[in-house]
Protein backbone atom coordinates (compact mmCIF):
# COMPACT_ATOMS: atom_id res chain seq x y z
CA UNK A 1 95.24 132.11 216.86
CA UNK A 2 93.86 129.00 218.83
CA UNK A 3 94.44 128.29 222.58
CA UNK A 4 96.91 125.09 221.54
CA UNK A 5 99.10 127.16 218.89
CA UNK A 6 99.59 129.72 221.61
CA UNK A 7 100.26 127.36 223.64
CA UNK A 8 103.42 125.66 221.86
CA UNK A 9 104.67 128.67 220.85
CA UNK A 10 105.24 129.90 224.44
CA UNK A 11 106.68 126.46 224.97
CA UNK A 12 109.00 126.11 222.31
CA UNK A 13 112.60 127.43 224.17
CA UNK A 14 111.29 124.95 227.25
CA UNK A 15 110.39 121.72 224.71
CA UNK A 16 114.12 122.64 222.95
CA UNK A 17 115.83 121.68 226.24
CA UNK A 18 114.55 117.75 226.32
CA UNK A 19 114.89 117.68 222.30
CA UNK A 20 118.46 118.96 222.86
CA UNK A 21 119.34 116.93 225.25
CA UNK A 22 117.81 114.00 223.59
CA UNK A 23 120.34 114.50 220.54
CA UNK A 24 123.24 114.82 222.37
CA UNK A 25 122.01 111.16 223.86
CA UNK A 26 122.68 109.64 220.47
CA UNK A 27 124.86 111.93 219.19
CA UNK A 28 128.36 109.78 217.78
CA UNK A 29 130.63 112.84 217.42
CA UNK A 30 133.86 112.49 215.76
CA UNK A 31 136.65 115.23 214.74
CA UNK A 32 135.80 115.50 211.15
CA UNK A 33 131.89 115.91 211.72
CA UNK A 34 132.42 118.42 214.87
CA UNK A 35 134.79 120.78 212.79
CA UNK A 36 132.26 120.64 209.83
CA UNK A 37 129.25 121.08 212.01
CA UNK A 38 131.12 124.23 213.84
CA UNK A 39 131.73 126.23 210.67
CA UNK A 40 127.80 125.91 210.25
CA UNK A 41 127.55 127.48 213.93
CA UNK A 42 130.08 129.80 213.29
CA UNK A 43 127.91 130.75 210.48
CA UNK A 44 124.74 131.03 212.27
CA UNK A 45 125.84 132.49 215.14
CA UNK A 46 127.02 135.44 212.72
CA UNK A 47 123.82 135.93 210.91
CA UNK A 48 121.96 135.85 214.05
CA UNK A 49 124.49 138.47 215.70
CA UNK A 50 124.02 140.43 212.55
CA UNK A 51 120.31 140.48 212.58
CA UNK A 52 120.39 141.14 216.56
CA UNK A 53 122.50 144.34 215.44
CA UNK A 54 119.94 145.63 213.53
CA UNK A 55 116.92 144.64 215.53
CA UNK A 56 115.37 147.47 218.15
CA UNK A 57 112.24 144.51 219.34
CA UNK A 58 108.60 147.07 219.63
CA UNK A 59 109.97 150.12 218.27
CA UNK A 60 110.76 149.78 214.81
CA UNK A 61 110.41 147.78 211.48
CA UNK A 62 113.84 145.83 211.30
CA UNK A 63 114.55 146.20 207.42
CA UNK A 64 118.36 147.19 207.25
CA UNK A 65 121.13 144.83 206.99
CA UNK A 66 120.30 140.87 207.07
CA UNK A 67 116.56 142.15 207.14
CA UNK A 68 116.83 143.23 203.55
CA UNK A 69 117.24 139.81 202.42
CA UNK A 70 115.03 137.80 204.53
CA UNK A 71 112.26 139.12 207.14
CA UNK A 72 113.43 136.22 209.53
CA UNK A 73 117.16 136.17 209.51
CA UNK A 74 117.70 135.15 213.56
CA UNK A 75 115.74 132.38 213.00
CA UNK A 76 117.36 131.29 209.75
CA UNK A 77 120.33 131.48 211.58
CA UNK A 78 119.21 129.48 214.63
CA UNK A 79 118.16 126.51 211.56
CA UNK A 80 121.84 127.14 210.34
CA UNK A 81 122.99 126.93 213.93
CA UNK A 82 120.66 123.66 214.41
CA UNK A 83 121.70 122.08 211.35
CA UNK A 84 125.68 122.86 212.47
CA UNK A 85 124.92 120.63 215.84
CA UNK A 86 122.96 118.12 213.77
CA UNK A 87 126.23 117.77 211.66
CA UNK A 88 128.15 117.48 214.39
CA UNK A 89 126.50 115.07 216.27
CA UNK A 90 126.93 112.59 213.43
CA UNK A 91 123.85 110.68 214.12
CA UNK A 92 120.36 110.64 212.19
CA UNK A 93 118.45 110.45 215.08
CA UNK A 94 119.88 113.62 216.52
CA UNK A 95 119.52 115.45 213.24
CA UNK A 96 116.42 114.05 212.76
CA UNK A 97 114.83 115.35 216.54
CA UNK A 98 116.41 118.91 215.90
CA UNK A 99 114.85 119.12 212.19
CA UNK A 100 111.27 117.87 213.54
CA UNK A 101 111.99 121.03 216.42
CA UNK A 102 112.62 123.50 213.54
CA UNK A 103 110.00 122.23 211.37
CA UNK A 104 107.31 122.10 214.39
CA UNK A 105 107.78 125.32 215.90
CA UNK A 106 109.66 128.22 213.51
CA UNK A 107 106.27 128.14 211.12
CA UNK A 108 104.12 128.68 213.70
CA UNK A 109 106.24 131.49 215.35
CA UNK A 110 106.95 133.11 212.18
CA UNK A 111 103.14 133.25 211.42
CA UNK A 112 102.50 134.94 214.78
CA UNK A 113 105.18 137.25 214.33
CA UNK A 114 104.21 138.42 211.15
CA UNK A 115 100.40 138.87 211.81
CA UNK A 116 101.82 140.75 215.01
CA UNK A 117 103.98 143.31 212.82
CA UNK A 118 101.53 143.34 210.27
CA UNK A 119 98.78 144.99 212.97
CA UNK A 120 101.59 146.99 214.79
CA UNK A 121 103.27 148.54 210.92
CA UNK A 122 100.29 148.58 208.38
CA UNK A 123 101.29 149.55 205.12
CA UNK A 124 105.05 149.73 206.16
CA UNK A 125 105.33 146.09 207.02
CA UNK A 126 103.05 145.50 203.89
CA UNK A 127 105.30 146.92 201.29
CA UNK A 128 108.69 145.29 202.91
CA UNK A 129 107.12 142.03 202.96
CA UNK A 130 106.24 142.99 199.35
CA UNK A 131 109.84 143.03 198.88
CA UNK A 132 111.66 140.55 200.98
CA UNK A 133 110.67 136.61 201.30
CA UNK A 134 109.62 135.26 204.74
CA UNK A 135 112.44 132.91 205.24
CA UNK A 136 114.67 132.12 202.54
CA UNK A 137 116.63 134.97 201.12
CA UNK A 138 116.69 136.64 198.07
CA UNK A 139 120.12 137.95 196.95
CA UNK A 140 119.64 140.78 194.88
CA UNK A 141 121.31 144.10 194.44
CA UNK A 142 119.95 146.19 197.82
CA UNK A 143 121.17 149.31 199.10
CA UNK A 144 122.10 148.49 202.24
CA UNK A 145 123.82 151.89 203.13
CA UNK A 146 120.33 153.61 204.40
CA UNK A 147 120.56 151.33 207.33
CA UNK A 148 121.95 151.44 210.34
CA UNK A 149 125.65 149.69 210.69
CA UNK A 150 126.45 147.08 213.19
CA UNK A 151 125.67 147.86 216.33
CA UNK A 152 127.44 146.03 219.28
CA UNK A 153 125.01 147.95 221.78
CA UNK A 154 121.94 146.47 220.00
CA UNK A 155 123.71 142.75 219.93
CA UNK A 156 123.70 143.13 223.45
CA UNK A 157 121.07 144.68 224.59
CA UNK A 158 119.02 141.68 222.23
CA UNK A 159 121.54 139.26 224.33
CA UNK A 160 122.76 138.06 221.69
CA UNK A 161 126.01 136.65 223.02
CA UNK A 162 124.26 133.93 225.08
CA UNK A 163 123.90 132.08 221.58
CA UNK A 164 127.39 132.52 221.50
CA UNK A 165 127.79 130.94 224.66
CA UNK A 166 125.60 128.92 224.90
CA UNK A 167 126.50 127.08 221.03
CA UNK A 168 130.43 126.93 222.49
CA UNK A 169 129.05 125.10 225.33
CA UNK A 170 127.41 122.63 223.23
CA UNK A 171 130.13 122.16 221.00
CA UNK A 172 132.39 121.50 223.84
CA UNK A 173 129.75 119.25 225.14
CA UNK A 174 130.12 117.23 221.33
CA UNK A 175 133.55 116.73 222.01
CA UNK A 176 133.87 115.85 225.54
CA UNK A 177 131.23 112.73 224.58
CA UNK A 178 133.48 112.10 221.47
CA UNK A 179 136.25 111.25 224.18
CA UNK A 180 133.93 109.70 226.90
CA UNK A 181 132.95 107.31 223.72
CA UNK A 182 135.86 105.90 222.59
């Protein structure tokens, strides 16, 4: 991997903050759009909190619950989340600057973090991604029930629950402009 892809990727959560902020700048919330753009966060927030209760980061292959369906399901639900606050913000340039985020970074990050599990879980990473697509996922009949079950100590010991926090924040940020912009 070159010096400059490296380089983003380490920067991604810092170049988020600007391109957040950015949207909310033109962001034109009203009540309709917010509520439709928080059931989208809603939904993110809960695939990411499912994959964070199934993910134990360096010390094994994540392939029980949302990871039998899709290899990347936090960051599928961060584009879920991101698409919620693009809905919400009822403006095109603020769905167009958190799209152009998504479509910038998550590729190159997924990349890495496949060639990374690839080296660390050989043949076991091998066969799953045999099995289950990068990103989008595949809805077929899985047995789920050899996995481990949700597990509230892994979704915070991942931290999950500053998503959480920090999406409610930003929704209540979409609705305090609605007001200020009336």
């Amino acid at each position: 991997m070159s010096g400059a892809t490296d380089f983003w990727i380490r920067w991604r959560v810092r170049m988020g903050y600007p391109v957040g902020a950015a949207a909310f700048l033109f962001a034109q919330p009203r009540p309709a759009w917010i509520a439709a753009g928080a059931g989208l966060v809603i939904f993110g927030l809960a695939l990411r909190g499912w994959a964070a209760s199934h993910l134990r980061k360096h010390e094994a292959l994540a392939n029980s619950g949302p990871y039998a369906y899709t290899r990347n399901p936090l960051y599928l639900g961060s584009v879920i989340l991101g698409a919620g606050f693009a809905v919400a913000s009822h403006n095109w340039a603020s769905a167009s600057l958190l799209g152009a985020y998504f479509a910038v970074f998550y590729p190159m990050v997924i990349q890495r973090e496949e060639r990374e599990l690839a080296a660390k879980y050989g043949a076991a990473f091998q066969q799953y991604a045999a099995r289950v697509p990068v990103f989008w996922p595949r809805f077929a009949a899985r047995d789920l029930s050899a996995g481990q079950p949700f597990s509230w100590a892994l979704y915070f010991r991942n931290r999950e629950y500053e998503a959480a926090l920090g999406s409610a924040l930003g929704m209540a940020l979409l609705w305090l402009l609605m007001l200020l912009r009336r």
